[in-house]
C-alpha atoms as a PDB file:
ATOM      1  CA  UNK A   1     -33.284  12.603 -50.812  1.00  0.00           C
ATOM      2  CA  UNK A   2     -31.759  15.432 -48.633  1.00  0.00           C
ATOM      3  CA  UNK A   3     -29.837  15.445 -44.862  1.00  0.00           C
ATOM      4  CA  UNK A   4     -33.111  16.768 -43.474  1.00  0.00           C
ATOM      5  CA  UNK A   5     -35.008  12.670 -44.911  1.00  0.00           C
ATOM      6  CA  UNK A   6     -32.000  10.691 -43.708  1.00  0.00           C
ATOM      7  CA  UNK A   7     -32.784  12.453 -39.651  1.00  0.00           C
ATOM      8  CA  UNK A   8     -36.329  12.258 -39.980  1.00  0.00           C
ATOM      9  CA  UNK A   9     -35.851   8.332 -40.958  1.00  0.00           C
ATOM     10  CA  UNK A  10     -33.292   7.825 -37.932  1.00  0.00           C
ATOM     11  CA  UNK A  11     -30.326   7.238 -40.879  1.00  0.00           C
ATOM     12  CA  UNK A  12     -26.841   8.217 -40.591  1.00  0.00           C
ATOM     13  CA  UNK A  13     -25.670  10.831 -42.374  1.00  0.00           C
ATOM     14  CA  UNK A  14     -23.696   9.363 -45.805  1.00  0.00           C
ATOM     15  CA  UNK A  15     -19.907   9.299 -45.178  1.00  0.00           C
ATOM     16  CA  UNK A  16     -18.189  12.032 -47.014  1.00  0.00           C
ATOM     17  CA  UNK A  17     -14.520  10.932 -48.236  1.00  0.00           C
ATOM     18  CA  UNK A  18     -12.237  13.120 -47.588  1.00  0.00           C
ATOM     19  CA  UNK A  19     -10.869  15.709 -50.399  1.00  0.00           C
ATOM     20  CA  UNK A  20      -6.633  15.436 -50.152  1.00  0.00           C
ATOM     21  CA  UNK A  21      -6.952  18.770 -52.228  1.00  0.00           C
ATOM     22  CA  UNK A  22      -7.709  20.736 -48.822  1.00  0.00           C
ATOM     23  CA  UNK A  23      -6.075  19.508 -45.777  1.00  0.00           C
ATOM     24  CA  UNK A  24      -4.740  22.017 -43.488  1.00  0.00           C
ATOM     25  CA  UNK A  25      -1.721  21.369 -40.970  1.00  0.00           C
ATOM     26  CA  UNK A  26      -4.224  20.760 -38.112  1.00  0.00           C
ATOM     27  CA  UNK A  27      -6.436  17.669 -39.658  1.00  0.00           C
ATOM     28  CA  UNK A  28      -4.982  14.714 -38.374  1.00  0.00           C
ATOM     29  CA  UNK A  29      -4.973  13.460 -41.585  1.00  0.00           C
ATOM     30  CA  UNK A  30      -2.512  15.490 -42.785  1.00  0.00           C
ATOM     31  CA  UNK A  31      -0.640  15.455 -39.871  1.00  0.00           C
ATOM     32  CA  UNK A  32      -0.141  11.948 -40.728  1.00  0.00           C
ATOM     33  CA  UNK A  33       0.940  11.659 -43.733  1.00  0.00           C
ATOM     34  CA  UNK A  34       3.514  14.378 -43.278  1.00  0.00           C
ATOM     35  CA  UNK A  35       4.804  12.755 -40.381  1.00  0.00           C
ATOM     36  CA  UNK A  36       5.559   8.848 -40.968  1.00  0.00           C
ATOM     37  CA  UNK A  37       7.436   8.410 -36.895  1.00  0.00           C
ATOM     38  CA  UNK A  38       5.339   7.674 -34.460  1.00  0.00           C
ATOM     39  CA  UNK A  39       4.856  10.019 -31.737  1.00  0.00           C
ATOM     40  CA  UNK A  40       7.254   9.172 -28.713  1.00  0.00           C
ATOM     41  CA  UNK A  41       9.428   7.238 -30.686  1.00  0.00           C
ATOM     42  CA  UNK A  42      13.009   6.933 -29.952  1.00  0.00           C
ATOM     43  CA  UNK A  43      15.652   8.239 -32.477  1.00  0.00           C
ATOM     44  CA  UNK A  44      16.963   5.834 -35.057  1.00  0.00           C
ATOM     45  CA  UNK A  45      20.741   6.165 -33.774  1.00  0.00           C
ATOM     46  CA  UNK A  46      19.520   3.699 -30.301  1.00  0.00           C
ATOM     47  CA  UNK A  47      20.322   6.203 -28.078  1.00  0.00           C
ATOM     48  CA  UNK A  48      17.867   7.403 -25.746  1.00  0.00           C
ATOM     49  CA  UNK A  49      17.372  11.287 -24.996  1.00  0.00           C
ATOM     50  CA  UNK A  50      16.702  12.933 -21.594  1.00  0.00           C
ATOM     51  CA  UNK A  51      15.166  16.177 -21.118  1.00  0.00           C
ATOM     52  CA  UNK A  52      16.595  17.923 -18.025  1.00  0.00           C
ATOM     53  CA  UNK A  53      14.677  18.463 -15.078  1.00  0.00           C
ATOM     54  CA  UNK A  54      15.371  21.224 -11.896  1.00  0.00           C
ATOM     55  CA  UNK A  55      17.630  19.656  -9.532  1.00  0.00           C
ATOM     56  CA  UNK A  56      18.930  17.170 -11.698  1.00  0.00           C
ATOM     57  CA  UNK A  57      22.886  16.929 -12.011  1.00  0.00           C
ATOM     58  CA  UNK A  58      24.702  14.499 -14.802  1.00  0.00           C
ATOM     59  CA  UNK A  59      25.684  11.692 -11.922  1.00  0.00           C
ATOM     60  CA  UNK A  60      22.602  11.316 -10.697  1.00  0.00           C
ATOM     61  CA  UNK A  61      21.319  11.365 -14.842  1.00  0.00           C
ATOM     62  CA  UNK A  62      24.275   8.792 -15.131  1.00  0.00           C
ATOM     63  CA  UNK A  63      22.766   6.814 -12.231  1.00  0.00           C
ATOM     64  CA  UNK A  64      19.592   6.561 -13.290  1.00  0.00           C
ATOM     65  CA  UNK A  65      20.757   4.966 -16.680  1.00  0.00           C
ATOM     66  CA  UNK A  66      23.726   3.179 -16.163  1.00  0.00           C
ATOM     67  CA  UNK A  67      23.760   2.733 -12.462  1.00  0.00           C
ATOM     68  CA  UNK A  68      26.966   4.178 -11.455  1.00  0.00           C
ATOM     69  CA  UNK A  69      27.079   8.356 -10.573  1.00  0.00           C
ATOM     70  CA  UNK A  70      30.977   8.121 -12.011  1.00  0.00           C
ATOM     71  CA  UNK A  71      29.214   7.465 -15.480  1.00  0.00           C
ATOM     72  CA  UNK A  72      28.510  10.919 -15.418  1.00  0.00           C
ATOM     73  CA  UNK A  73      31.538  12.422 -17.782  1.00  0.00           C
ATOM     74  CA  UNK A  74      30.293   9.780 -20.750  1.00  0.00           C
ATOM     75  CA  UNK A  75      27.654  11.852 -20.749  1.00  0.00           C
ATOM     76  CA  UNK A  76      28.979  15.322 -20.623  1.00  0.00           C
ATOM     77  CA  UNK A  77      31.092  14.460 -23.636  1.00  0.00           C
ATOM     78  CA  UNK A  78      28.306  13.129 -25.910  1.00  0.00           C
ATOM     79  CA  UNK A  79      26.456  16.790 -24.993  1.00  0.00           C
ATOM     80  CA  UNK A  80      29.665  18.900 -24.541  1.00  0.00           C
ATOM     81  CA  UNK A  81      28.063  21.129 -26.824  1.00  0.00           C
ATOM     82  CA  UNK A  82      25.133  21.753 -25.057  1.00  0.00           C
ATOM     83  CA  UNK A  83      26.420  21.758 -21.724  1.00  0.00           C
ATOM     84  CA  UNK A  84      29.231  23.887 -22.594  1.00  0.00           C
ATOM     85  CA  UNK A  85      32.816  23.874 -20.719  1.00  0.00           C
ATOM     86  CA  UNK A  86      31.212  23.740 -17.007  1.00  0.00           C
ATOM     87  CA  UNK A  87      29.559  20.412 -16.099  1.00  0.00           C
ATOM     88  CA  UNK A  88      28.146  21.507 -13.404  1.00  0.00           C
ATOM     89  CA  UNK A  89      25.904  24.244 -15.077  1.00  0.00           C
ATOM     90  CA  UNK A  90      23.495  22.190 -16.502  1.00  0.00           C
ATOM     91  CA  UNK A  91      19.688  23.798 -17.514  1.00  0.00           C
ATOM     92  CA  UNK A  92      16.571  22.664 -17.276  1.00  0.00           C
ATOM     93  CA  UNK A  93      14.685  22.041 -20.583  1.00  0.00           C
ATOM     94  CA  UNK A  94      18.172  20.833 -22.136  1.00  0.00           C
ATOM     95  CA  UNK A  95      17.915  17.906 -23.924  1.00  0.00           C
ATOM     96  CA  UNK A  96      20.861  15.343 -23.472  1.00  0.00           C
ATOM     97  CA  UNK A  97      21.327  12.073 -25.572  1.00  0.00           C
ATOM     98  CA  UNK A  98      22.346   9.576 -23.478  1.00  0.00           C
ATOM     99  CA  UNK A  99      25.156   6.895 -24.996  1.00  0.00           C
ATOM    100  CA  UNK A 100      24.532   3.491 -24.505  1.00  0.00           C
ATOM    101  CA  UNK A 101      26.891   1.695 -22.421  1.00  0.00           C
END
């Protein structure tokens, strides 16, 4: 019995398995079993990460997480490298990681 009998009697089509021989980088398939961590998910160390936004500065970032503007040199020197030797020139699209308190 071909494709063309299973339409004609209103039938699904028999499921195909999948062949692991051919998966390409854009089947979801193999997009999951290359990449085991969830989408989203924050990094093992518990620190979270902030991606920096125009007309963001690192006290109001230090606000927004720990509540107090002053925080703001804690963290400069976990992203010293990033931010280089001027605190004040911060980019955005730089990613910060943000200690926990």
């Amino acid at each position: 019995m071909g494709l063309r009998d299973f339409f004609k009697k209103g039938e699904k089509e028999p499921v195909k398995a999948p062949n692991p021989t051919n998966r390409q980088p854009g089947d979801s398939t193999f997009f999951n079993q290359q990449s085991p961590q969830q989408p989203g998910a924050q990094p093992v160390t518990g620190q979270d990460t902030y991606t920096v936004k125009s007309g963001d500065s690192l006290s109001k970032i230090a606000k927004h997480y720990y509540g107090d503007a002053n925080a703001w040199k804690k963290i400069y020197e976990a992203n010293k490298a990033t931010i280089g030797s001027n605190p004040d020139l911060i980019k955005p699209g730089q990613q910060f990681v943000i200690p926990k308190q």
